[in-house]
Structure formats: structure tokens, C-alpha cells
C-alpha atoms as a PDB file:
ATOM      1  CA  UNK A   1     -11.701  32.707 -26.973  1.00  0.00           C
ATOM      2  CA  UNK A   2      -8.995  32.066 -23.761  1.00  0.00           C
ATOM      3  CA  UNK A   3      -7.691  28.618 -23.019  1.00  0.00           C
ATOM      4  CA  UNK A   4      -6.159  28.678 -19.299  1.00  0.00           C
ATOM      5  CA  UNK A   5      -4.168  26.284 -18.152  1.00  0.00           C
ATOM      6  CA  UNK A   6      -4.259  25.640 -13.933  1.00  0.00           C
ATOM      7  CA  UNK A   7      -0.729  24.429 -12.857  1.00  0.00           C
ATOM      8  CA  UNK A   8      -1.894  22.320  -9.999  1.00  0.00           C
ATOM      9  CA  UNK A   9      -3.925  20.227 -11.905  1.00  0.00           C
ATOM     10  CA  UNK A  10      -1.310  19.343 -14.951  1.00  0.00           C
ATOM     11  CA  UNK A  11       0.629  16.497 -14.530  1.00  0.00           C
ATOM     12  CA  UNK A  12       2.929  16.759 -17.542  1.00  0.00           C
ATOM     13  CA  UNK A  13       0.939  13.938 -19.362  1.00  0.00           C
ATOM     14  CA  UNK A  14       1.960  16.342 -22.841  1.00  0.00           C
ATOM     15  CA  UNK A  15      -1.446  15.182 -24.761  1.00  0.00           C
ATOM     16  CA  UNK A  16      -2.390  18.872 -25.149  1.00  0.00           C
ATOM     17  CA  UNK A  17       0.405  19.979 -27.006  1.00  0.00           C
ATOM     18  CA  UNK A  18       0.986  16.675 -29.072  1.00  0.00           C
ATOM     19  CA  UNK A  19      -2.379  17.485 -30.317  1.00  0.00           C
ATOM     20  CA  UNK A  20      -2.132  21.457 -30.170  1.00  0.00           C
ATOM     21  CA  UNK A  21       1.516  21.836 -31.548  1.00  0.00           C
ATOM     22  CA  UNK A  22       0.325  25.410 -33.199  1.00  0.00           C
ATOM     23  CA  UNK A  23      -1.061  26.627 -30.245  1.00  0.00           C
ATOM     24  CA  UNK A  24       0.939  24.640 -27.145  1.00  0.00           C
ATOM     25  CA  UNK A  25       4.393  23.956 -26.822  1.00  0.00           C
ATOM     26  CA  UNK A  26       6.541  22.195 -24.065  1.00  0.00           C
ATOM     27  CA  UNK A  27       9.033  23.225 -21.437  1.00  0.00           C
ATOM     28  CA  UNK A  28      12.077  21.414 -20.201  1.00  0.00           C
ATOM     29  CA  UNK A  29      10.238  19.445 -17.715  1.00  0.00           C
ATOM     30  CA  UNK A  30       7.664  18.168 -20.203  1.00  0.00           C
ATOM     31  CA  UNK A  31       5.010  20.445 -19.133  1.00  0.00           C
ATOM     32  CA  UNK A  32       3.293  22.177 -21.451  1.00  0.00           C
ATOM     33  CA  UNK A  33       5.118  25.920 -21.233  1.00  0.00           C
ATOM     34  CA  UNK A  34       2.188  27.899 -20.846  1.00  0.00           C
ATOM     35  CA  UNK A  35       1.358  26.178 -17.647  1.00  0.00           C
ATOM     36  CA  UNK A  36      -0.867  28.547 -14.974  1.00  0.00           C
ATOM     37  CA  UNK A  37      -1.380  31.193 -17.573  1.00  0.00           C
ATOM     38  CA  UNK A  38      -4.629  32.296 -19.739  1.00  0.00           C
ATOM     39  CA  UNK A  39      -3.802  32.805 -23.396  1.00  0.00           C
ATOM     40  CA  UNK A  40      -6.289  34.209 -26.266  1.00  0.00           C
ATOM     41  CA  UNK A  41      -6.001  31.732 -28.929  1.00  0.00           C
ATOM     42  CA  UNK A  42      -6.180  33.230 -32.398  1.00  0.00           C
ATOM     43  CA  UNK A  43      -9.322  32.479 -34.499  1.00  0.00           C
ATOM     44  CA  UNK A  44      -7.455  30.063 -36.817  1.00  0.00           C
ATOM     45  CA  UNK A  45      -6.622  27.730 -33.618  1.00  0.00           C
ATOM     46  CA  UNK A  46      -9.654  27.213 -32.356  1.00  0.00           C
ATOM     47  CA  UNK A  47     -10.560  23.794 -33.152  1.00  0.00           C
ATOM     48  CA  UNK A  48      -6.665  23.269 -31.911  1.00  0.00           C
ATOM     49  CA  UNK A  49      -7.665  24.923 -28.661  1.00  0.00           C
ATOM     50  CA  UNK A  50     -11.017  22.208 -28.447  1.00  0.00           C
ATOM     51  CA  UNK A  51      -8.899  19.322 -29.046  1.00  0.00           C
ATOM     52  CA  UNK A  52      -5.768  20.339 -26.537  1.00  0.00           C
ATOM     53  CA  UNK A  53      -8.794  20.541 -23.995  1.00  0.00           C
ATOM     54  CA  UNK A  54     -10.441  17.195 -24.731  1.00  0.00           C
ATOM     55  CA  UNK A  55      -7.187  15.275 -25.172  1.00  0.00           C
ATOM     56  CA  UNK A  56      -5.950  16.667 -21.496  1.00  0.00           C
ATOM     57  CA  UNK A  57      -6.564  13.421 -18.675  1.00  0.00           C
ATOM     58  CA  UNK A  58      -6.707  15.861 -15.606  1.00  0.00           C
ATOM     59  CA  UNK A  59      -9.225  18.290 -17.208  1.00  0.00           C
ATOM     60  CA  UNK A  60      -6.063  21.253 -16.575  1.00  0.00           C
ATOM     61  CA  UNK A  61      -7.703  23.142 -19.492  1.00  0.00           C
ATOM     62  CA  UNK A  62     -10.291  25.361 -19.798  1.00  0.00           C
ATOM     63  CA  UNK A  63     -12.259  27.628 -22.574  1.00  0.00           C
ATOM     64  CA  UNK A  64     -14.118  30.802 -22.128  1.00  0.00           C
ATOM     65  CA  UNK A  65     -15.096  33.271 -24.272  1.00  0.00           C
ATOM     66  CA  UNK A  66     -13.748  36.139 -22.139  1.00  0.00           C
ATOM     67  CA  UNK A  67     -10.703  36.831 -20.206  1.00  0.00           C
ATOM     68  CA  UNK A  68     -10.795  35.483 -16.351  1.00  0.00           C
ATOM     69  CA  UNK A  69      -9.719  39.161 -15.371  1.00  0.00           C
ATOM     70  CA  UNK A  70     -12.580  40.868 -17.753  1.00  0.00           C
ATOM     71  CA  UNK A  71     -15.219  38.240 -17.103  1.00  0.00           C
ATOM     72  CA  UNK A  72     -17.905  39.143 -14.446  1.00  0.00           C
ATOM     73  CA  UNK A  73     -18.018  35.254 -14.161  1.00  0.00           C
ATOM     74  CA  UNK A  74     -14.252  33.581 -14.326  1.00  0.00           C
ATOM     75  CA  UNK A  75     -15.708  29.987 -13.879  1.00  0.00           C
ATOM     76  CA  UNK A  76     -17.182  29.486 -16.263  1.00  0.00           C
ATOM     77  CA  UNK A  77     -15.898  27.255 -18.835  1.00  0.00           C
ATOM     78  CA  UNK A  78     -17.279  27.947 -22.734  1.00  0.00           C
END
């Protein structure tokens, strides 16, 4: 599973990491740090990776089962 974050739609709100704190972390700015990248999220996380999506207000986070760059489809969310 991937969880990718888009930049342009976080606002900083920190809900994903508050709730993900295994899996997210925060930068200096209060943005969560991996902000506008696609990270595999380890088996163990997974449920973190559901919540950190849920709990996020501008819907910044998505889950797919593949890689963007390996996917045939990128848009779609899992």
C-alpha cells in the first residue's frame, strides 16, 4: 500500500500525523514532512495509514495499492 500526500492541497491542519505519529511526522512549518511525496507504508501501519487519511480536512491524502509511477492507473485511490 502507498499513501501520497499532494502539497497543494495540505494546509498544515497536522490531524494526519497527530493520528499517524508511527507513520507521519512534522516539519518546522507544521506540515506534515512528507508533504508532495508517495511513501509505501509498512504492513504493520496500515490501519495508521487509513486513519491519517480520514482524519485529513482537505482530503491531501491518498491510498493505492500500487506506486503512482508503476500503476497503469495513478488516480485511483484504494
Amino acid at each position: 500500500m502507498f499513501l501520497s500526500i499532494d502539497a497543494g492541497r495540505c494546509m498544515g491542519h497536522g490531524r494526519c500525523y497527530s493520528v499517524a505519529e508511527r507513520l507521519l511526522t512534522d516539519d518546522e512549518e507544521g506540515f506534515v514532512a512528507q508533504r508532495g511525496q508517495t511513501i509505501e507504508v509498512p504492513d504493520g501501519l496500515l490501519a495508521d495509514a487509513r486513519e491519517a487519511a480520514s482524519a485529513c480536512p482537505e482530503r491531501a491524502i491518498s491510498l493505492r495499492a500500487a506506486s503512482p509511477s508503476l500503476s497503469g492507473d495513478a488516480g485511483a485511490d484504494a
